[in-house]
Protein backbone atom coordinates (compact mmCIF):
# COMPACT_ATOMS: atom_id res chain seq x y z
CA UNK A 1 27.08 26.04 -14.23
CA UNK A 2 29.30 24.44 -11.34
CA UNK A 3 26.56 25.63 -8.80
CA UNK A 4 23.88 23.63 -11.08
CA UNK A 5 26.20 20.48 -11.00
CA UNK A 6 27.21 20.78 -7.32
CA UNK A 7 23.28 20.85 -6.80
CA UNK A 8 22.52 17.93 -8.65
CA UNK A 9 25.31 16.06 -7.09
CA UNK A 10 23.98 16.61 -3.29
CA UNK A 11 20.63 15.75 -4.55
CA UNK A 12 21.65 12.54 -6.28
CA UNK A 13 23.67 11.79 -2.81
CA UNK A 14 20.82 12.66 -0.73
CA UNK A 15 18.65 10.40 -2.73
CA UNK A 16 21.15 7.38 -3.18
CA UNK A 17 20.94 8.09 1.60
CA UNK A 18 17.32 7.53 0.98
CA UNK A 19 17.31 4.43 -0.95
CA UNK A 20 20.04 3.06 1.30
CA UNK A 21 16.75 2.87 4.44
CA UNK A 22 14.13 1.12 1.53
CA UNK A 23 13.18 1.47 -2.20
CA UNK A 24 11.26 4.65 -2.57
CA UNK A 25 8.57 5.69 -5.72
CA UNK A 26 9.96 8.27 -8.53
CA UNK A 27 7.00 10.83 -6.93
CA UNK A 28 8.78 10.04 -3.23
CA UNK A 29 12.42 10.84 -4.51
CA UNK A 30 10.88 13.97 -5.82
CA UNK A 31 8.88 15.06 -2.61
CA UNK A 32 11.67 14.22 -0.50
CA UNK A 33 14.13 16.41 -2.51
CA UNK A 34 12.11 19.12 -3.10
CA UNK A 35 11.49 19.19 1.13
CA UNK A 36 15.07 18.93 1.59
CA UNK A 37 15.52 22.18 -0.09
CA UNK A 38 16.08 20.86 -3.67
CA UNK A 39 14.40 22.27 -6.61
CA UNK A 40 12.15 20.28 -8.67
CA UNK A 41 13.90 20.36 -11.56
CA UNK A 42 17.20 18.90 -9.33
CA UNK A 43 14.32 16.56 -8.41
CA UNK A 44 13.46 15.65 -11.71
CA UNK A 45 16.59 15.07 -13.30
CA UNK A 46 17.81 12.68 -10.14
CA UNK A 47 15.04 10.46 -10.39
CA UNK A 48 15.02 10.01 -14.12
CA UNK A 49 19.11 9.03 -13.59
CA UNK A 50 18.03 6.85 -11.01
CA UNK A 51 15.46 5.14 -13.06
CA UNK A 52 17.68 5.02 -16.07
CA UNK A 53 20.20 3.08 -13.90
CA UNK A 54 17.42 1.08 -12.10
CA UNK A 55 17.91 2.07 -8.40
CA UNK A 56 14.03 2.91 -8.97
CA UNK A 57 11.47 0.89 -10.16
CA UNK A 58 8.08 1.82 -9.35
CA UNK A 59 6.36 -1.41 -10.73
CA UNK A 60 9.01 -3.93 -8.97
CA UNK A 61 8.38 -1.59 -5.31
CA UNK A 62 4.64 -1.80 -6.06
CA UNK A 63 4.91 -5.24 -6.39
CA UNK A 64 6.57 -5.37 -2.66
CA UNK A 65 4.30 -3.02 -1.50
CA UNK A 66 1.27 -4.71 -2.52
CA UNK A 67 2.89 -7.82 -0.89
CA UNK A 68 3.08 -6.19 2.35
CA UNK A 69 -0.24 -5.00 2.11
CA UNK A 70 -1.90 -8.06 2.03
CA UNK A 71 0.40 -10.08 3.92
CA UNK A 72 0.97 -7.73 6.97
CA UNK A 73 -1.41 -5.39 7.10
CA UNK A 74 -4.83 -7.39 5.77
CA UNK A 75 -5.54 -4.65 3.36
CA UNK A 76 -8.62 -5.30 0.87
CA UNK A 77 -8.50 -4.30 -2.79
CA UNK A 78 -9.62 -0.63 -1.68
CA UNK A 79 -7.17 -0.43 0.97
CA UNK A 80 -4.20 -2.03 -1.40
CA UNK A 81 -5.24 1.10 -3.83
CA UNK A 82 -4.95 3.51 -1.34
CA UNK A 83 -1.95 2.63 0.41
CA UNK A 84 0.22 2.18 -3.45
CA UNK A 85 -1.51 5.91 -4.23
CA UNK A 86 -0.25 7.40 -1.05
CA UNK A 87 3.41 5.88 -1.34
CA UNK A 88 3.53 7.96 -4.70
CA UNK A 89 2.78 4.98 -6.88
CA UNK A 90 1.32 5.97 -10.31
CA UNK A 91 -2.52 5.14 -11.15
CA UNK A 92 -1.39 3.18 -14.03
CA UNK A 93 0.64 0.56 -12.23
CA UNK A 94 -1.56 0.55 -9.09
CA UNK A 95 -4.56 -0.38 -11.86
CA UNK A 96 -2.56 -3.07 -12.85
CA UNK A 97 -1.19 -4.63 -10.21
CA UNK A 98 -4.42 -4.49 -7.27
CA UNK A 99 -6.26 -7.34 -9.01
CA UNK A 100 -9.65 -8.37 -8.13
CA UNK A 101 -11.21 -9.26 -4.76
CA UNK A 102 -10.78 -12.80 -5.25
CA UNK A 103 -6.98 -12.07 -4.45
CA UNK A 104 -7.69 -10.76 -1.18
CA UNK A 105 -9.97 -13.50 0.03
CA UNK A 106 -7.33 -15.04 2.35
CA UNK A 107 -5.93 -12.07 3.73
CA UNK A 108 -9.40 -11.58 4.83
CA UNK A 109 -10.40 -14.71 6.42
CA UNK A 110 -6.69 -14.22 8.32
CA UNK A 111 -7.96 -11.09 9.91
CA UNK A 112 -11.28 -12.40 10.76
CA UNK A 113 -9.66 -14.88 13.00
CA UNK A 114 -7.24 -12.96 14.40
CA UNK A 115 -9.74 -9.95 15.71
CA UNK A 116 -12.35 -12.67 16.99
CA UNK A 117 -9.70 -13.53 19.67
CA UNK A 118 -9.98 -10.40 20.81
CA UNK A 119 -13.62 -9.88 20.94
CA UNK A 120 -14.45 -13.68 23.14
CA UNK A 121 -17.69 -13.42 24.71
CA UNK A 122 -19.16 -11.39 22.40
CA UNK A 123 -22.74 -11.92 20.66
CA UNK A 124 -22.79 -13.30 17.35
CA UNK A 125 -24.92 -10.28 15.81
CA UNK A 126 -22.58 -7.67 17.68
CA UNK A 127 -19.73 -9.60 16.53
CA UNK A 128 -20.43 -9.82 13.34
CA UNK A 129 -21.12 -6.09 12.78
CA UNK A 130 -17.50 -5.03 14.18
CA UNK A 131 -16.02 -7.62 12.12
CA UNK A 132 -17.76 -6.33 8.79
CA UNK A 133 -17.16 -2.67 9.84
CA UNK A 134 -13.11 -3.59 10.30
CA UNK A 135 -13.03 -5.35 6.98
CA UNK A 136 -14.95 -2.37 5.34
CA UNK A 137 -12.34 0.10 6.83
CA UNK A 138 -9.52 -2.42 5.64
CA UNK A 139 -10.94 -1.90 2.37
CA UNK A 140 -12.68 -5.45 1.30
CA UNK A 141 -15.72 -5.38 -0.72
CA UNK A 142 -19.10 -6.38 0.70
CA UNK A 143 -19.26 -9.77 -1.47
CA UNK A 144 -15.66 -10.31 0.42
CA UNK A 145 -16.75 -9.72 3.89
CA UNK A 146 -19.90 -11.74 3.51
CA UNK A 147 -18.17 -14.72 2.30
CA UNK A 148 -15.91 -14.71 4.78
CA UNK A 149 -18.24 -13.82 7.74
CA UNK A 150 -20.54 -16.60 6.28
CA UNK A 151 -17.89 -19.10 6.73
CA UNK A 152 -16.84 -17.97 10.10
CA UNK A 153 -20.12 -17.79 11.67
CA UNK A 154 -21.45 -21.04 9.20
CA UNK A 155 -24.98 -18.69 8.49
CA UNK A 156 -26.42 -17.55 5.53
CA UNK A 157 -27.78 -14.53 6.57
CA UNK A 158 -25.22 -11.52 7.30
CA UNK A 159 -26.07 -8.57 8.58
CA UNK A 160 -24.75 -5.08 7.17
């Protein structure tokens, strides 16, 4: 039983060491545990005291998250999805928190001007089709990329 205990106590150490470098997901606390040489049921038990005790929050750190997302990184409603899946973020909360493309319609319209900077000289059709290829990869939707590229470029008719 004190082996058990002792166990529990590095993990819960070795997980408080984590949080100490950013707020992590229940599903990363586990992962990272279990790769440290934890079991999952060590695993387990730590993150349910640390969500008990609210050192974990997966709604508050998708919140941030989705914040950098859009903010930083220029992500799209597909590429906000992604990104709060792969940080270990449950489908449930990512449903509810990625809103609808409308949300993202700045976000895009700051990319577009920072990446035509980097592409002067270019010709409006070639232009256009490595801007909407970059904002399909960032994960807007077509309505999204047309808007904005329609704006930019002040013509109605958008490739794709």
């Amino acid at each position: 039983m004190k082996i058990i205990e002792d166990n529990y106590r590095k993990a819960l150490q070795y997980a408080f060491l984590l949080l100490r470098y950013r707020d992590r997901s229940e599903r990363e606390i586990i992962q990272r545990l279990q790769r440290k040489g934890f079991t999952e049921e060590d695993g387990r038990r730590v993150s349910s005291y640390l969500k008990e005790q609210g050192f974990v929050n997966d709604a508050k750190f998708a919140e941030a998250l989705k914040r950098t997302a859009v903010e930083h990184k220029q992500l799209g409603r597909r590429g906000v999805v992604h990104y709060l899946l792969a940080k270990g973020i449950p489908p449930e909360i990512v449903e509810g928190i990625s809103g609808d493309d409308e949300e993202y319609l700045e976000a895009a319209h700051t990319f577009v001007e920072k990446k035509v900077k980097q592409i002067p000289g270019l010709e409006p059709f070639a232009a256009k089709r490595r801007l909407w290829a970059a904002l399909s990869r960032k994960g807007y939707s077509s309505e999204i990329i047309g808007r904005v590229l329609r704006a930019y470029f002040d013509e109605e008719e958008i490739c794709e």
